[in-house]
C-alpha atoms as a PDB file:
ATOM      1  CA  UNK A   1      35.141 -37.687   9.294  1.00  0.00           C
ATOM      2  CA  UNK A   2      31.590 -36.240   8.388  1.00  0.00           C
ATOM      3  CA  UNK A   3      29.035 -36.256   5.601  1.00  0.00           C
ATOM      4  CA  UNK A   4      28.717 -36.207   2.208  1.00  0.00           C
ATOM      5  CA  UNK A   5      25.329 -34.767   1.279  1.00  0.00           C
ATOM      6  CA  UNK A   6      24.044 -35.320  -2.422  1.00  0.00           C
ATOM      7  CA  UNK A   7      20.356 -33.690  -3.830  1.00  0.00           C
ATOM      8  CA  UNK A   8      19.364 -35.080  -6.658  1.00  0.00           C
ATOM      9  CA  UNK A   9      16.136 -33.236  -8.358  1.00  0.00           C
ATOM     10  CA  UNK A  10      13.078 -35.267 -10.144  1.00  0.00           C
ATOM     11  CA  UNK A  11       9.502 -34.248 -11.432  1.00  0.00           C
ATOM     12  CA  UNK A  12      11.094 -30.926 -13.173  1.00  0.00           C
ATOM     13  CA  UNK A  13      12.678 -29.702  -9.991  1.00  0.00           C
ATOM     14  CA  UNK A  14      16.265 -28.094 -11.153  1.00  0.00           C
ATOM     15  CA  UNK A  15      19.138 -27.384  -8.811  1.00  0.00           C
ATOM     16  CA  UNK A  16      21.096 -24.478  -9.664  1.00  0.00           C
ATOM     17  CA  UNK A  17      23.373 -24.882  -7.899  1.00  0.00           C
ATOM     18  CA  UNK A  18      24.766 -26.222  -4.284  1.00  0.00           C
ATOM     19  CA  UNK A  19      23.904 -30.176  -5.697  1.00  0.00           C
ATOM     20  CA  UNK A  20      26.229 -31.590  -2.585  1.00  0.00           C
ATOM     21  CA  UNK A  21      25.979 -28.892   0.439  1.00  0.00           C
ATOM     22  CA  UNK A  22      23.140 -28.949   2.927  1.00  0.00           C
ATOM     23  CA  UNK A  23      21.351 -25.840   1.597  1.00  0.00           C
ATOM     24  CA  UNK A  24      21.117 -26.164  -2.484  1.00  0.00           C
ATOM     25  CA  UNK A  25      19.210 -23.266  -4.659  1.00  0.00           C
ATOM     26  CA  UNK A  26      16.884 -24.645  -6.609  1.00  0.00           C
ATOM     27  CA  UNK A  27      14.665 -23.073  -9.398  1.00  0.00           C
ATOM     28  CA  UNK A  28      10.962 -24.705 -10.434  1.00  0.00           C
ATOM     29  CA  UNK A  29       8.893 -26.973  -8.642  1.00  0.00           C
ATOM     30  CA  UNK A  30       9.725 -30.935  -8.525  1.00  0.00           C
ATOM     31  CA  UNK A  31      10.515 -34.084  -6.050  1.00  0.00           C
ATOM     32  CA  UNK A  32      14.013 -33.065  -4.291  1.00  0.00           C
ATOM     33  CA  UNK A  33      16.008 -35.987  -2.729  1.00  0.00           C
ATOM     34  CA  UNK A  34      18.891 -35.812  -0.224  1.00  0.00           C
ATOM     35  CA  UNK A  35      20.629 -38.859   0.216  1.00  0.00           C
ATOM     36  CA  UNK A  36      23.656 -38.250   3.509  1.00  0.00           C
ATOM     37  CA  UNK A  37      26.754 -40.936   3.461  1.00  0.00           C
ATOM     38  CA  UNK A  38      28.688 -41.126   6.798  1.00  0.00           C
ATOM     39  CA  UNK A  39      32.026 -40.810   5.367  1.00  0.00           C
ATOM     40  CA  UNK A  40      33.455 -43.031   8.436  1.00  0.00           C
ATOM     41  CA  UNK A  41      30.807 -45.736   8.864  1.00  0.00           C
ATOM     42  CA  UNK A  42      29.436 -45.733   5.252  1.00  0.00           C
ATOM     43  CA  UNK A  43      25.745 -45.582   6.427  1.00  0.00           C
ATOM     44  CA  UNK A  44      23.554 -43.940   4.321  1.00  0.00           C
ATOM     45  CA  UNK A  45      20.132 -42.260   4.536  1.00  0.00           C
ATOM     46  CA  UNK A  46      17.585 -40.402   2.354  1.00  0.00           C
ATOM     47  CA  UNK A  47      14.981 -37.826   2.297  1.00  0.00           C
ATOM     48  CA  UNK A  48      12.618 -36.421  -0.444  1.00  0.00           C
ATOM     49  CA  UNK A  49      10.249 -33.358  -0.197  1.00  0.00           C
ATOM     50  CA  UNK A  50       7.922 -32.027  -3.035  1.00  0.00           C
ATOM     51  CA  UNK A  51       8.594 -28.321  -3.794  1.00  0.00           C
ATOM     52  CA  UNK A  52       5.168 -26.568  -5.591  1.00  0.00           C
ATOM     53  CA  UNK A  53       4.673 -23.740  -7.285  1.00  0.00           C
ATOM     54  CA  UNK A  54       1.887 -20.957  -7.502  1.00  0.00           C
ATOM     55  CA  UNK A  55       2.699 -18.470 -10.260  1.00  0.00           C
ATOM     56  CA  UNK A  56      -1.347 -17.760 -10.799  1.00  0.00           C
ATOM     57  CA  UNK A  57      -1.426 -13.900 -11.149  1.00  0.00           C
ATOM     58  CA  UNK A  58      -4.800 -12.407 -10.236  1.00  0.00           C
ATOM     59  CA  UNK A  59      -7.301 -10.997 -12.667  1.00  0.00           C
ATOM     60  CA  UNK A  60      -7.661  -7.937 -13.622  1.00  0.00           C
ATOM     61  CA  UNK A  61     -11.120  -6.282 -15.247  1.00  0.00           C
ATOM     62  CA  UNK A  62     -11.687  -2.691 -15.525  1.00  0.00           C
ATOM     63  CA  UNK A  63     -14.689  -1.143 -16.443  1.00  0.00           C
ATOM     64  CA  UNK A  64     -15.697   0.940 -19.422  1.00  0.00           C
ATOM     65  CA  UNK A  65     -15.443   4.215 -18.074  1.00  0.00           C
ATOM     66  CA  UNK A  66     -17.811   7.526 -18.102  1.00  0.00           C
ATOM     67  CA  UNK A  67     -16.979  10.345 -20.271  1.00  0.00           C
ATOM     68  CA  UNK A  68     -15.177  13.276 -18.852  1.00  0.00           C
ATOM     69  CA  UNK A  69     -17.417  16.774 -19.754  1.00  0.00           C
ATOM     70  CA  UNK A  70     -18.418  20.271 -18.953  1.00  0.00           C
ATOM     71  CA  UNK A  71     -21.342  18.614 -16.732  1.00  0.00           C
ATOM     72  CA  UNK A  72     -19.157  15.474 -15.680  1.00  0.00           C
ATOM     73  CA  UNK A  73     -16.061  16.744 -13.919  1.00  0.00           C
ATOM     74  CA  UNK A  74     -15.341  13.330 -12.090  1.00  0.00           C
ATOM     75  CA  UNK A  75     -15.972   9.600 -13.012  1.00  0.00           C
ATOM     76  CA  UNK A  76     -15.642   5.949 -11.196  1.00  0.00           C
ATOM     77  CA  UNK A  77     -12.833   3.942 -12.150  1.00  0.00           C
ATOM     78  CA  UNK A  78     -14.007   0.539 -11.152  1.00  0.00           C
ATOM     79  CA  UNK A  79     -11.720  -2.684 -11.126  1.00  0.00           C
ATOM     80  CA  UNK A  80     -14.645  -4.562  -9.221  1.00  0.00           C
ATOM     81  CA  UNK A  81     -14.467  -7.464 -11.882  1.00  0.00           C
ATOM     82  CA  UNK A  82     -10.880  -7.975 -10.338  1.00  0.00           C
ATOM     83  CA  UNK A  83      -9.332 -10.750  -8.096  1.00  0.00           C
ATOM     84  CA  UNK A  84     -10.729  -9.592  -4.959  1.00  0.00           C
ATOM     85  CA  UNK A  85     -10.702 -10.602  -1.158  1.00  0.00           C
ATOM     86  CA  UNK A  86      -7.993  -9.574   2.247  1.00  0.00           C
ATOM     87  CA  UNK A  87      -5.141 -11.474  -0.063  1.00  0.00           C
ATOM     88  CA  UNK A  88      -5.334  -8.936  -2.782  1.00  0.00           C
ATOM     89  CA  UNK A  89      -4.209  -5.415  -2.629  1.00  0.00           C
ATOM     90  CA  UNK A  90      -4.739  -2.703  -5.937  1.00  0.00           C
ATOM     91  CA  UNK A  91      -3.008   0.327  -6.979  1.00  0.00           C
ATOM     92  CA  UNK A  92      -4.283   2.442  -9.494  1.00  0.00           C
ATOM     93  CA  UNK A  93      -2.158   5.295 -11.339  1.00  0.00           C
ATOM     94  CA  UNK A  94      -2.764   8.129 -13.837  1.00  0.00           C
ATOM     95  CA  UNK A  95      -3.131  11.817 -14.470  1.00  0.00           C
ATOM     96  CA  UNK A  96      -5.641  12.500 -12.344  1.00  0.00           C
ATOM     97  CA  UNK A  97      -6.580   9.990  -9.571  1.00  0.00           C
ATOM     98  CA  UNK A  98      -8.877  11.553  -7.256  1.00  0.00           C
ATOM     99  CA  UNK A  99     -10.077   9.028  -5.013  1.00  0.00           C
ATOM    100  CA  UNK A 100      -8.560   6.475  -3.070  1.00  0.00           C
ATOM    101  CA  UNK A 101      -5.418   5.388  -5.377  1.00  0.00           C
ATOM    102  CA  UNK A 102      -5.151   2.390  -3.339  1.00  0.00           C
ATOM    103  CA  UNK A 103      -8.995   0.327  -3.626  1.00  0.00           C
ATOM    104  CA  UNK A 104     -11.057  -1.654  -6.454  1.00  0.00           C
ATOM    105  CA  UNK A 105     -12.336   1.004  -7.425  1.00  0.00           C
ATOM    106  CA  UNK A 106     -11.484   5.003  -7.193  1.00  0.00           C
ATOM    107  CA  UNK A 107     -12.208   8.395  -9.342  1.00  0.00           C
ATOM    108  CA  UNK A 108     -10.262  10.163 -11.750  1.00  0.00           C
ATOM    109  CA  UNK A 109     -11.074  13.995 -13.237  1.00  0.00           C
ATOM    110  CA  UNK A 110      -8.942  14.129 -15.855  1.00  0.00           C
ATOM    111  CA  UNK A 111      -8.231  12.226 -19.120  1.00  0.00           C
ATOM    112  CA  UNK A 112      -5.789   9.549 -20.182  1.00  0.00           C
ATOM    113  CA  UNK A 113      -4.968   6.225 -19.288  1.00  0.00           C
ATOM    114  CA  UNK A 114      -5.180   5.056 -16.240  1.00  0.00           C
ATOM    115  CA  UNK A 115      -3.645   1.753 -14.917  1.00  0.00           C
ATOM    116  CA  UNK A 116      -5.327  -0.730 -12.309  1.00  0.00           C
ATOM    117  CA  UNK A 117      -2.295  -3.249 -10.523  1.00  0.00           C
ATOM    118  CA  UNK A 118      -3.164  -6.028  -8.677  1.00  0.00           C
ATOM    119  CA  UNK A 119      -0.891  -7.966  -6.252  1.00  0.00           C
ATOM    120  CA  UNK A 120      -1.663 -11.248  -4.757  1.00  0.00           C
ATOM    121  CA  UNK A 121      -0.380 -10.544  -0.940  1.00  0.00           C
ATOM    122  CA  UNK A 122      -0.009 -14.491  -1.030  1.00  0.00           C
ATOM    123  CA  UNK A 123       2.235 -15.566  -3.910  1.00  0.00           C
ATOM    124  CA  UNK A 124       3.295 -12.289  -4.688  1.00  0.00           C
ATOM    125  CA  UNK A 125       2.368 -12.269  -8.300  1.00  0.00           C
ATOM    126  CA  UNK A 126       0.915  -9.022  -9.833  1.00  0.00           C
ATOM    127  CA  UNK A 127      -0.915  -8.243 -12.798  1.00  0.00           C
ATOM    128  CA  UNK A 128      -2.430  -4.959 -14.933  1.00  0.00           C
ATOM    129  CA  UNK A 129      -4.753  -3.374 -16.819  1.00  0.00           C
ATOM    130  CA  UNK A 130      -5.150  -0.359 -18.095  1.00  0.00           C
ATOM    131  CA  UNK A 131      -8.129   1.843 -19.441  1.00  0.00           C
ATOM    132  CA  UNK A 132      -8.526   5.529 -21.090  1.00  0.00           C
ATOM    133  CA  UNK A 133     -10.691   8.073 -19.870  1.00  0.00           C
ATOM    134  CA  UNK A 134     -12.021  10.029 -23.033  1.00  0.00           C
ATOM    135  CA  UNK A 135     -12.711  13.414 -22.379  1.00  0.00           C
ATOM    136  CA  UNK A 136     -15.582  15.552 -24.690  1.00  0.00           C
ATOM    137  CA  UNK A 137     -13.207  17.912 -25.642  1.00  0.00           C
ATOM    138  CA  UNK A 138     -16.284  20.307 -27.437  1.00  0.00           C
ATOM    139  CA  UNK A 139     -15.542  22.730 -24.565  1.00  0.00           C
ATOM    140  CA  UNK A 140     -17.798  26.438 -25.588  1.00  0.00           C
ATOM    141  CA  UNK A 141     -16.328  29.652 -25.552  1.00  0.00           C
ATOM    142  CA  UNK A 142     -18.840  33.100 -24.554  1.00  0.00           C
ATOM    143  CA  UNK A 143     -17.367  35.976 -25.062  1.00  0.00           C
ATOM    144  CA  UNK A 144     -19.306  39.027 -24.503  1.00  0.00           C
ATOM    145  CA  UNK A 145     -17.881  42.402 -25.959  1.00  0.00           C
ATOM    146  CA  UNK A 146     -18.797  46.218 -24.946  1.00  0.00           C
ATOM    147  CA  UNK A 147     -17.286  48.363 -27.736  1.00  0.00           C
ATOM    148  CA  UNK A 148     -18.593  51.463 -25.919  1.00  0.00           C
ATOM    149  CA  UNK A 149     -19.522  53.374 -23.426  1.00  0.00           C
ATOM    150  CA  UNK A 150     -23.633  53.910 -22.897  1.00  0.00           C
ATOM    151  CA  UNK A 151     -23.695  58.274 -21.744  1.00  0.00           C
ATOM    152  CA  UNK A 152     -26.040  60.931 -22.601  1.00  0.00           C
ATOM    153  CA  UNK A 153     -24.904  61.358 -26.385  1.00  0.00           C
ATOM    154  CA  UNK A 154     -24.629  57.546 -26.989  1.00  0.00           C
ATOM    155  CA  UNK A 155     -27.965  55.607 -25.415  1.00  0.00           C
ATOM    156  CA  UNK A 156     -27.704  52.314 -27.016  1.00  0.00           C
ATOM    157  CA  UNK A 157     -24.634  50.212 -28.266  1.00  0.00           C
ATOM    158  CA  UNK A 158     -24.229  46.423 -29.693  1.00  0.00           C
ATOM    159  CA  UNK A 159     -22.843  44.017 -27.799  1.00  0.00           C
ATOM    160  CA  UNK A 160     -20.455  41.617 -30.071  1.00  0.00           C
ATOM    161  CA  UNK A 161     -20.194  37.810 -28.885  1.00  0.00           C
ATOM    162  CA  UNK A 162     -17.418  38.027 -31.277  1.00  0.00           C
ATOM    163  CA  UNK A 163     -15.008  34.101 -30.654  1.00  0.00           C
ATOM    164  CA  UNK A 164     -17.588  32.651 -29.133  1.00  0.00           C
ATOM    165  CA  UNK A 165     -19.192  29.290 -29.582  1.00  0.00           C
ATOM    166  CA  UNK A 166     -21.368  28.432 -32.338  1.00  0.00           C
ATOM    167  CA  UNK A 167     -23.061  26.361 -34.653  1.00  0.00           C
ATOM    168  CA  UNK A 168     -25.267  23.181 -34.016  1.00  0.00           C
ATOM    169  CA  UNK A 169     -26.001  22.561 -30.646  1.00  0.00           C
ATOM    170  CA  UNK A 170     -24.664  25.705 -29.408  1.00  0.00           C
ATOM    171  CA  UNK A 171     -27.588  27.654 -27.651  1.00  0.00           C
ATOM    172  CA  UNK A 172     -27.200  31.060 -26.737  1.00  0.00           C
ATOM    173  CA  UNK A 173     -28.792  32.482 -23.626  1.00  0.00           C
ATOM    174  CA  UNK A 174     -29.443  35.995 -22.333  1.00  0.00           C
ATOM    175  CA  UNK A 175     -31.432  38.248 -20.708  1.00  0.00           C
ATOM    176  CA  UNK A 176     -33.840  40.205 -22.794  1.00  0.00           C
ATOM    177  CA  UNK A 177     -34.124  43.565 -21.978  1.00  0.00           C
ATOM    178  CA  UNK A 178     -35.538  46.784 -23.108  1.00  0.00           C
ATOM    179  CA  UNK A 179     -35.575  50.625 -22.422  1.00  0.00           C
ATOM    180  CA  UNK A 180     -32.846  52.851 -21.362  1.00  0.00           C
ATOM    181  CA  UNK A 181     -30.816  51.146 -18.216  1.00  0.00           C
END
């Protein structure tokens, strides 16, 4: 003597599997029916629930980053256009993440891409983006060469700047000086 439990699924709901126990797995959303015969009395009663569904990841907009540079050793990485709020939390990754890895927006001091996640604490979907720090790679060389020795026989030399930077917008910049040092 006992029950005989039956789900049936409606609305898109699937049951994988478990169609006639009391605990079924089901896959998508949909109207789920249990219907329970008393195997001994033949009585009969039914139950539906509506299962939803909330796949909605959360947005994810990262800025146009800065330029990394001689003068510019650190930019903002900033995901602020993102899904945002105490049901969100962000990770972001890359070569050189020096701020807080784990807010909307951090720094980074070194080139590449960079990736912002962002995880819905509610639904548990997550979503990415990712960005690339460009780096102004026109780093200048000064090199500044004494061939000699200045002593009493030898009172002036030339200084070579021999591998160093030139060309447009290279500006060289010295002291001028004069005389016997």
């Amino acid at each position: 003597m006992g029950s005989n439990p039956i789900w049936t699924a409606a609305g898109g709901g699937i049951i994988a599997s478990g169609d006639s126990t009391l605990n079924p797995q089901i896959t998508s959303a949909g109207i789920y029916t249990l219907t329970i015969t008393n195997s001994a009395n033949g009585c009969t009663n039914t139950a539906q629930d509506t299962v939803g569904s909330d796949y909605s990841t959360p947005a994810v907009v990262v800025g146009i980053p800065d330029t990394l540079s001689c003068q510019t050793t650190q930019i903002i990485l900033d995901g602020s256009g993102s899904s945002s709020g105490a049901n969100f939390s962000y990770t972001w990754t890359g070569p050189g993440v020096s701020g807080n890895p784990d807010s909307i927006a951090t720094l980074a001091n070194v080139a590449g891409t960079y990736t912002l996640t962002v995880f819905n604490l509610l639904n548990g979907c997550m979503a990415d983006s990712t960005v690339t720090v460009p780096s102004d790679s026109s780093a200048v060389t000064a090199n500044a060469i004494a061939p000699d020795t200045l002593d009493c026989l030898q009172n002036t030399i030339l200084l070579s700047s021999a591998g160093s930077s030139n060309g447009p917008g290279i500006v060289i910049f010295g002291p001028v000086r004069t005389g016997r040092f």
